[in-house]
PDB file of N, CA and C in Angstrom:
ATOM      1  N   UNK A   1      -5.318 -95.378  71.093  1.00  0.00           N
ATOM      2  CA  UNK A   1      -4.404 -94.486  70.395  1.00  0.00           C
ATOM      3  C   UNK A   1      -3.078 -94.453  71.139  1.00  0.00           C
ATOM      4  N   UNK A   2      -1.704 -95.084  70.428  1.00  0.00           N
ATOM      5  CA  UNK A   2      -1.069 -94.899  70.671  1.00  0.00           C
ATOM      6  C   UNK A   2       0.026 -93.372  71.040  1.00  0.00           C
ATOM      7  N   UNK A   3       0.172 -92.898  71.924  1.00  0.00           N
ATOM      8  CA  UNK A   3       1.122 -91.456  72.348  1.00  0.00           C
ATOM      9  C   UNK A   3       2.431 -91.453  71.706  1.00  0.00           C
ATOM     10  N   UNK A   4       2.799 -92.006  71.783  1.00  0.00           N
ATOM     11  CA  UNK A   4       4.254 -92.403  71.137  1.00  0.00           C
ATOM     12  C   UNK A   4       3.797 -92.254  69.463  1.00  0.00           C
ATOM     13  N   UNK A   5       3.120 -92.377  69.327  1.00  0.00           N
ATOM     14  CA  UNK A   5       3.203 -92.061  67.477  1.00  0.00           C
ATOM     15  C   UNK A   5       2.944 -91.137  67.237  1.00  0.00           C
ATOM     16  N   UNK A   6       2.132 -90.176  68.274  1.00  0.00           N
ATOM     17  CA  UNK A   6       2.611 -88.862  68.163  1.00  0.00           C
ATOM     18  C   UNK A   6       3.560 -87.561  68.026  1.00  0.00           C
ATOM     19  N   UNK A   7       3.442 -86.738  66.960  1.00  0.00           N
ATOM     20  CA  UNK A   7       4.646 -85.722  67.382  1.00  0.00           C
ATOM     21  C   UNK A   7       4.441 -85.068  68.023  1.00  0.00           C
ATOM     22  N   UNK A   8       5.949 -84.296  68.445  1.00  0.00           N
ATOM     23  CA  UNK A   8       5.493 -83.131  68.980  1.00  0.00           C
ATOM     24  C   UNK A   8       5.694 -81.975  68.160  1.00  0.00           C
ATOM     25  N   UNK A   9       4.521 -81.019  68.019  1.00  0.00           N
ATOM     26  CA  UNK A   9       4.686 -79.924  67.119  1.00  0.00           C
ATOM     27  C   UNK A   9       5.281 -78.632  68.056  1.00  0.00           C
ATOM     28  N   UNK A  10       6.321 -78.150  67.408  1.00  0.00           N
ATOM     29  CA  UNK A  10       6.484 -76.887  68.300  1.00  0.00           C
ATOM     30  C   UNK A  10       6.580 -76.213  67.711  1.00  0.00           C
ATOM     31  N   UNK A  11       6.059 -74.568  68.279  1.00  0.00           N
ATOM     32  CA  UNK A  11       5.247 -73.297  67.756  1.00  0.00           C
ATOM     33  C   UNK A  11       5.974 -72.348  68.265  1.00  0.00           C
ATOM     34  N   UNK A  12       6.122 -71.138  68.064  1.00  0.00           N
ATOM     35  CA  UNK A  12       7.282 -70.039  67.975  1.00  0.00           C
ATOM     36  C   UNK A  12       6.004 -68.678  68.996  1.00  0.00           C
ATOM     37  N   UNK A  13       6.097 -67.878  69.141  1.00  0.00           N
ATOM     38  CA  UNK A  13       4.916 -67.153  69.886  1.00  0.00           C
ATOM     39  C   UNK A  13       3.949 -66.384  68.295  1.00  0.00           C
ATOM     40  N   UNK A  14       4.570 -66.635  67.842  1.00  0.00           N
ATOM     41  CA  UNK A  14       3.137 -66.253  66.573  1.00  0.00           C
ATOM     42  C   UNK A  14       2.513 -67.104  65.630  1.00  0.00           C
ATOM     43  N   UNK A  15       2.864 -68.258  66.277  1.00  0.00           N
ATOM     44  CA  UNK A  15       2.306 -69.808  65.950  1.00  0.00           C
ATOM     45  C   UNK A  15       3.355 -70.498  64.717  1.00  0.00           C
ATOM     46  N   UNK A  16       4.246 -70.227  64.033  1.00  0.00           N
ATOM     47  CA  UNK A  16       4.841 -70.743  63.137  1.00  0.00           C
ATOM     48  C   UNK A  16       5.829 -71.818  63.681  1.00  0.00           C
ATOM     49  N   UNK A  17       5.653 -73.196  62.735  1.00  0.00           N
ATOM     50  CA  UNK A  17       6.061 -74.302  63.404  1.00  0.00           C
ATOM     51  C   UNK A  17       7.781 -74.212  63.314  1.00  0.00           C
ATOM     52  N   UNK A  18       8.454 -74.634  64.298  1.00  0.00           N
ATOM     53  CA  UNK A  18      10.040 -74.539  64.392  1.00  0.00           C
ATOM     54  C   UNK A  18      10.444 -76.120  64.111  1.00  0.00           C
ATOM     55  N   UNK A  19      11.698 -76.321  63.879  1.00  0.00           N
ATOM     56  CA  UNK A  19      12.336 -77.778  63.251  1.00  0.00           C
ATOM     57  C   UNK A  19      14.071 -77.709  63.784  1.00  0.00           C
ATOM     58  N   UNK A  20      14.882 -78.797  64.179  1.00  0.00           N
ATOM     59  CA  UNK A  20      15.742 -78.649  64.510  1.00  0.00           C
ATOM     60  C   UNK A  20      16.553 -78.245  63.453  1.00  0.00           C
ATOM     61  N   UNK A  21      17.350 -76.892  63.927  1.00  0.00           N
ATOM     62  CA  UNK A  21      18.111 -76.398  62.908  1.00  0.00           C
ATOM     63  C   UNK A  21      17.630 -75.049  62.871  1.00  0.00           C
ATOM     64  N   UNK A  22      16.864 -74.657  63.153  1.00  0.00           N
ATOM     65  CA  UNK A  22      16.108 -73.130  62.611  1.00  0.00           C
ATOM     66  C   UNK A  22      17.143 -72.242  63.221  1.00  0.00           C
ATOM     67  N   UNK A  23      16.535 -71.176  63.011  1.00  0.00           N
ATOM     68  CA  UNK A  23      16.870 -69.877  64.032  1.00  0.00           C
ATOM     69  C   UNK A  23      15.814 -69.054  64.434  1.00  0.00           C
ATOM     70  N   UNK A  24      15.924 -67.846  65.535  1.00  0.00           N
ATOM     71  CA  UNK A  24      14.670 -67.758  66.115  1.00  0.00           C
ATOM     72  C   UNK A  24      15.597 -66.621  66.636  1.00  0.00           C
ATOM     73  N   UNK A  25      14.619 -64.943  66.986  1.00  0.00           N
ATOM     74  CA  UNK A  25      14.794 -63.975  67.378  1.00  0.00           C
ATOM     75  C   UNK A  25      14.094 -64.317  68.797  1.00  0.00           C
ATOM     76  N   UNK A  26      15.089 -63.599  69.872  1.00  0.00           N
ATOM     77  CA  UNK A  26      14.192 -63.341  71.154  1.00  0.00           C
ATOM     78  C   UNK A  26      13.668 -61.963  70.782  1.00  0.00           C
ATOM     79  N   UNK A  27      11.997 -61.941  71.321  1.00  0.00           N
ATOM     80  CA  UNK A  27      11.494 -60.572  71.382  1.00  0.00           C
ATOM     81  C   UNK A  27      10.989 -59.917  72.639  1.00  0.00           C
ATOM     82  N   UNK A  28      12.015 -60.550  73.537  1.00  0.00           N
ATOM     83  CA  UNK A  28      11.614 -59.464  74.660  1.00  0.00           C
ATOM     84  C   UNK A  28      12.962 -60.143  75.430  1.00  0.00           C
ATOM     85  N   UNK A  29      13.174 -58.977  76.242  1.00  0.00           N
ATOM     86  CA  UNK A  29      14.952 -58.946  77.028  1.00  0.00           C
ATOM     87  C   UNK A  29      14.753 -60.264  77.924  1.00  0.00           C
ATOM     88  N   UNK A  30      15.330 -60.807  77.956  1.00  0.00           N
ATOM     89  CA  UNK A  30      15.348 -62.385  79.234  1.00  0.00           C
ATOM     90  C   UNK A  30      16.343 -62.381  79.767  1.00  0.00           C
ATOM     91  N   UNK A  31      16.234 -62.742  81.638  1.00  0.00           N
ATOM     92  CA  UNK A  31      17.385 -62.700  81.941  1.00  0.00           C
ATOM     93  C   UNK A  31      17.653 -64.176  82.222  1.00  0.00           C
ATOM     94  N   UNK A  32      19.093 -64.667  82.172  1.00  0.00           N
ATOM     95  CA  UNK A  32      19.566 -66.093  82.263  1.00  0.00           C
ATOM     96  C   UNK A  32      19.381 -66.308  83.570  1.00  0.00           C
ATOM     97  N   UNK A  33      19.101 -67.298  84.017  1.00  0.00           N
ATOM     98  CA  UNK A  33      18.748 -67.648  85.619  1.00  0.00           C
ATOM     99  C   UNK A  33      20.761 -68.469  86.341  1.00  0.00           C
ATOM    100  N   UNK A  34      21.162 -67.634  87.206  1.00  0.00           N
ATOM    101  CA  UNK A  34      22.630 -67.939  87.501  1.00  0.00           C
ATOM    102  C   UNK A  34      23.741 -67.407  86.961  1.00  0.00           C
ATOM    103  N   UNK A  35      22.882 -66.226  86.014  1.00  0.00           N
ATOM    104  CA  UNK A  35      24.081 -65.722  85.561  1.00  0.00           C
ATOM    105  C   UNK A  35      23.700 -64.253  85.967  1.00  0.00           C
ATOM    106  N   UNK A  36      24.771 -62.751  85.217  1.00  0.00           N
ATOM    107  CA  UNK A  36      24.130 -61.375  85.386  1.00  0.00           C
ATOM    108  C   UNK A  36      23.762 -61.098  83.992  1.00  0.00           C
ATOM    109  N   UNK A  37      24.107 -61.994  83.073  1.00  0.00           N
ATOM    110  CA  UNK A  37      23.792 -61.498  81.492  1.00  0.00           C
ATOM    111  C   UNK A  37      22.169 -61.647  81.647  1.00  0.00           C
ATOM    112  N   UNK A  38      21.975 -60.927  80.530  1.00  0.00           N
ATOM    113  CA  UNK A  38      20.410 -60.651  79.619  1.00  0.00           C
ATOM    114  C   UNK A  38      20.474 -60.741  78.418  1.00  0.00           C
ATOM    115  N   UNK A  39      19.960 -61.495  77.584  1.00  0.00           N
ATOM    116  CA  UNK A  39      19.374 -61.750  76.185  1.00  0.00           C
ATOM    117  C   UNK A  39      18.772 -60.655  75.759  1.00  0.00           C
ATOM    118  N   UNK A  40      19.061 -59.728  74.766  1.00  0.00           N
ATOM    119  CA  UNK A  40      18.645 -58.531  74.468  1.00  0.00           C
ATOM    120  C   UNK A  40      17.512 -58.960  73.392  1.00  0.00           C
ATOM    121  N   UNK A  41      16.406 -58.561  73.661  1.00  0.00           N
ATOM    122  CA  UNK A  41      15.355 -58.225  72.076  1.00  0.00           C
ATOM    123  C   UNK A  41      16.205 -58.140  70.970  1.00  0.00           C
ATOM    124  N   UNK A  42      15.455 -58.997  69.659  1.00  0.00           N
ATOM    125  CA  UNK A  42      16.292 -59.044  68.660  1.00  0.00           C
ATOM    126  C   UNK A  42      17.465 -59.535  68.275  1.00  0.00           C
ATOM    127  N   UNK A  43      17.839 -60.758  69.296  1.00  0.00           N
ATOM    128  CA  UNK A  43      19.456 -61.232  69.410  1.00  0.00           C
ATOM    129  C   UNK A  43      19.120 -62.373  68.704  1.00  0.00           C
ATOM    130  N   UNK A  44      19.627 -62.935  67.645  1.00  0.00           N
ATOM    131  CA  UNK A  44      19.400 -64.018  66.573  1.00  0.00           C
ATOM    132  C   UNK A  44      20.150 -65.047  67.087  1.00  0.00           C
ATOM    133  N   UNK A  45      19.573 -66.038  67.669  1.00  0.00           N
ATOM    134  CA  UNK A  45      19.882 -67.513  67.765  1.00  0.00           C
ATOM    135  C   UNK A  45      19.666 -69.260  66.475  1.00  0.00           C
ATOM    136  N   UNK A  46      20.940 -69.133  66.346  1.00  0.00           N
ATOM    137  CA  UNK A  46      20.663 -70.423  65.060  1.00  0.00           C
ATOM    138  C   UNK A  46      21.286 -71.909  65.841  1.00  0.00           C
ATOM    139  N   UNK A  47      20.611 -72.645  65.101  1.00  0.00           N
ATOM    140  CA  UNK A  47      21.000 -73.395  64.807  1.00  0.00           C
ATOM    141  C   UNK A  47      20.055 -74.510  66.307  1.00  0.00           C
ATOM    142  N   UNK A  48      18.923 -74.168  66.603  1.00  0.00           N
ATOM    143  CA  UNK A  48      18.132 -74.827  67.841  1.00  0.00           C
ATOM    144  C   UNK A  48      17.831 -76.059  67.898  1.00  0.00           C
ATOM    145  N   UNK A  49      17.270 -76.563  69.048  1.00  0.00           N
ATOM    146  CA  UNK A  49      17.562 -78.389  69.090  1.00  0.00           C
ATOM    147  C   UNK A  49      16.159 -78.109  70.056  1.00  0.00           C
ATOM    148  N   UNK A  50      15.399 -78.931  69.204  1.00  0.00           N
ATOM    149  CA  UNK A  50      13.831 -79.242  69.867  1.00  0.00           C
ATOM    150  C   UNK A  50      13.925 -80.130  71.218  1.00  0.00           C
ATOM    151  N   UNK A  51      13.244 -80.271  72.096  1.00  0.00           N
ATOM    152  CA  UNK A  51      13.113 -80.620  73.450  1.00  0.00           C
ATOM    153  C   UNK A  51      11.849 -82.192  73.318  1.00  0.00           C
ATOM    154  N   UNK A  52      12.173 -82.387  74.239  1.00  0.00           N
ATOM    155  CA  UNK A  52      10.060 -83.453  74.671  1.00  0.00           C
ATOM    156  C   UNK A  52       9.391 -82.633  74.769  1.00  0.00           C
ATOM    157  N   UNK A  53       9.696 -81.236  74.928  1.00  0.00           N
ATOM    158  CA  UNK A  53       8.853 -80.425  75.421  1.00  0.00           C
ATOM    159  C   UNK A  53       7.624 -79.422  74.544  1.00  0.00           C
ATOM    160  N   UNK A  54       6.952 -79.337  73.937  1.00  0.00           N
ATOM    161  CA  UNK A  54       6.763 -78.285  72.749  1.00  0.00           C
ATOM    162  C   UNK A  54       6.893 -77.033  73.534  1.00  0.00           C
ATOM    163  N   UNK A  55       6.952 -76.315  74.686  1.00  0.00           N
ATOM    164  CA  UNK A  55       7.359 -75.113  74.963  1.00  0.00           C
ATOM    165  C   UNK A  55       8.466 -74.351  75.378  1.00  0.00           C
ATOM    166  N   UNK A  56       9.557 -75.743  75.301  1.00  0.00           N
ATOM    167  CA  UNK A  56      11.012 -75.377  75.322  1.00  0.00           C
ATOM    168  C   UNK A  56      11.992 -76.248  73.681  1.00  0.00           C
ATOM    169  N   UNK A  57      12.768 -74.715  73.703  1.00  0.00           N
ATOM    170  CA  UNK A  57      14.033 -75.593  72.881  1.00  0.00           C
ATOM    171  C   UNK A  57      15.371 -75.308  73.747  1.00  0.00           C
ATOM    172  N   UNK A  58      16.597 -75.803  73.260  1.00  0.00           N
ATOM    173  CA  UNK A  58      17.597 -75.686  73.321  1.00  0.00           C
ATOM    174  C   UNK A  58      18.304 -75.297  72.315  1.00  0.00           C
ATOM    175  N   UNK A  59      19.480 -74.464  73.008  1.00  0.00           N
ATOM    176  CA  UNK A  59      20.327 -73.670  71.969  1.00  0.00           C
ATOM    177  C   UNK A  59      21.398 -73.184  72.659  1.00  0.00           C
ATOM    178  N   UNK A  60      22.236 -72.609  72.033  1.00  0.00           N
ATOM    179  CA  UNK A  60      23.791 -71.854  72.255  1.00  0.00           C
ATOM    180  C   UNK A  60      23.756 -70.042  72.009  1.00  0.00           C
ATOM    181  N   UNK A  61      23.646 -69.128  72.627  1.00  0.00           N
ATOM    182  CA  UNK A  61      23.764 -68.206  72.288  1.00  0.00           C
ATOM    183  C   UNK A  61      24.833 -66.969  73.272  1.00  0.00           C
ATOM    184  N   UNK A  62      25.735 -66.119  72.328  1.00  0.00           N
ATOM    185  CA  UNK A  62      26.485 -65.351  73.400  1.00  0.00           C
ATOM    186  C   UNK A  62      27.417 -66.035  74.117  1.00  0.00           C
ATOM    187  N   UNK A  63      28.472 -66.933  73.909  1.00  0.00           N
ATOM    188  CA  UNK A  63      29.058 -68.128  74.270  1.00  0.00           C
ATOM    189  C   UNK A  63      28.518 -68.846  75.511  1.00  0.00           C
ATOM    190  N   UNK A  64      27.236 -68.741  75.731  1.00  0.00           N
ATOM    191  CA  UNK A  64      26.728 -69.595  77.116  1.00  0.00           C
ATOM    192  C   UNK A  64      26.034 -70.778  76.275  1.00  0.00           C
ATOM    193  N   UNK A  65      26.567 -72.447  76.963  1.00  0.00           N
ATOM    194  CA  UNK A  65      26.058 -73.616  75.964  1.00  0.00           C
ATOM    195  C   UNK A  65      25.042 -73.719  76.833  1.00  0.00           C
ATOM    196  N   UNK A  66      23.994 -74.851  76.101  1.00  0.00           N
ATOM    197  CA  UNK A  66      22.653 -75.224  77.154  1.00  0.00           C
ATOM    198  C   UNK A  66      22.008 -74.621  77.044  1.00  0.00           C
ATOM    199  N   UNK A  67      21.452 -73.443  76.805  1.00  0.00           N
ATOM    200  CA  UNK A  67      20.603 -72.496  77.188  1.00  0.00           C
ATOM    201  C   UNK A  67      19.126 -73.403  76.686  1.00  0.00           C
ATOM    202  N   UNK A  68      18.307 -73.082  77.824  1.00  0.00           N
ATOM    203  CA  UNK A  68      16.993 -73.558  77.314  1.00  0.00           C
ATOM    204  C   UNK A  68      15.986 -72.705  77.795  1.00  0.00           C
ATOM    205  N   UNK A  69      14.793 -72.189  76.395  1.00  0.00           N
ATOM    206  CA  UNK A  69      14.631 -71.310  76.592  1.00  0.00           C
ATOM    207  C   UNK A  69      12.985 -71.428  75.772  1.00  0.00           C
ATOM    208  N   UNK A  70      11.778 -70.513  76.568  1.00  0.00           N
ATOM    209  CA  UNK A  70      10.866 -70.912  76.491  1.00  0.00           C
ATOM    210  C   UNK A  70      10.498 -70.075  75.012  1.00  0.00           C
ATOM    211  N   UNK A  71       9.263 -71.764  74.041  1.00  0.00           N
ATOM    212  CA  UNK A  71       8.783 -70.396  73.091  1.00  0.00           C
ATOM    213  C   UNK A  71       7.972 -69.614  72.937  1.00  0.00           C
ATOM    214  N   UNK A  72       7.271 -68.965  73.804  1.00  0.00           N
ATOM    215  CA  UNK A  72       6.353 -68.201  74.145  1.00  0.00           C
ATOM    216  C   UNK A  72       7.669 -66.607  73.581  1.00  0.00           C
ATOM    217  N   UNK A  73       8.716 -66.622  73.934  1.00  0.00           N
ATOM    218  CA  UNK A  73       9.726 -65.601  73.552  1.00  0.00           C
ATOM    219  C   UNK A  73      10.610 -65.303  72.565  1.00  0.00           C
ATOM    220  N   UNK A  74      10.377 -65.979  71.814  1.00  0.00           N
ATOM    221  CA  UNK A  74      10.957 -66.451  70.474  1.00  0.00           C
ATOM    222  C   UNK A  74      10.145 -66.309  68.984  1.00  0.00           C
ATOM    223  N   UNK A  75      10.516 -65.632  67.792  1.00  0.00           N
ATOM    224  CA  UNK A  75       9.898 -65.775  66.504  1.00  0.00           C
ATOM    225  C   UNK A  75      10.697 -66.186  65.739  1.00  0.00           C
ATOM    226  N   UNK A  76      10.479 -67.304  64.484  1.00  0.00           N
ATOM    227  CA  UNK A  76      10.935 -67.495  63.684  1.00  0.00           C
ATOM    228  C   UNK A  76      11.710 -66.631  62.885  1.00  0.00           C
ATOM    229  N   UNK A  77      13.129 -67.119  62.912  1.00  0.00           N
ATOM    230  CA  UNK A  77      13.363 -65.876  61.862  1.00  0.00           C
ATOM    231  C   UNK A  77      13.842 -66.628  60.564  1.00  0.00           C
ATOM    232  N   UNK A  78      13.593 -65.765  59.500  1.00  0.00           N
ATOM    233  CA  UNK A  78      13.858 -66.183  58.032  1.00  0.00           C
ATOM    234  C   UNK A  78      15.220 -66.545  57.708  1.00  0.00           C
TER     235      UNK A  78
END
């Protein structure tokens, strides 16, 4: 069995699958590592970019670029 023909599925913390492009609520306060800001609960991030990773994406939120951020903290939002 080839690995490489595998995807990677990535899952949001209440299991719903994410796709580049979505958007996604943080649900619990995070703080940025190097900075003094915090990601407040409920702060709507669009527009995300899937990783190799299935437990990280990337995204832009609050004018800080890069941010990568685990989905164990994150729900799909509509």
């Amino acid at each position: 069995m080839d690995t490489e023909d595998e995807e990677i599925i990535t899952r949001d913390a209440h299991g719903n699958i994410l796709a580049n492009g979505d958007s996604v609520t943080i649900i619990k306060d995070l703080k940025v590592k190097g900075t003094s800001t915090t990601l407040k609960q409920g702060t709507k991030i669009k527009n995300i970019r899937l990783t190799d990773d299935e437990e990280l994406i990337e995204c832009n939120a609050d004018g800080m670029k890069g941010l990568v951020l685990r989905t164990e903290f994150l729900k799909k939002s509509q």
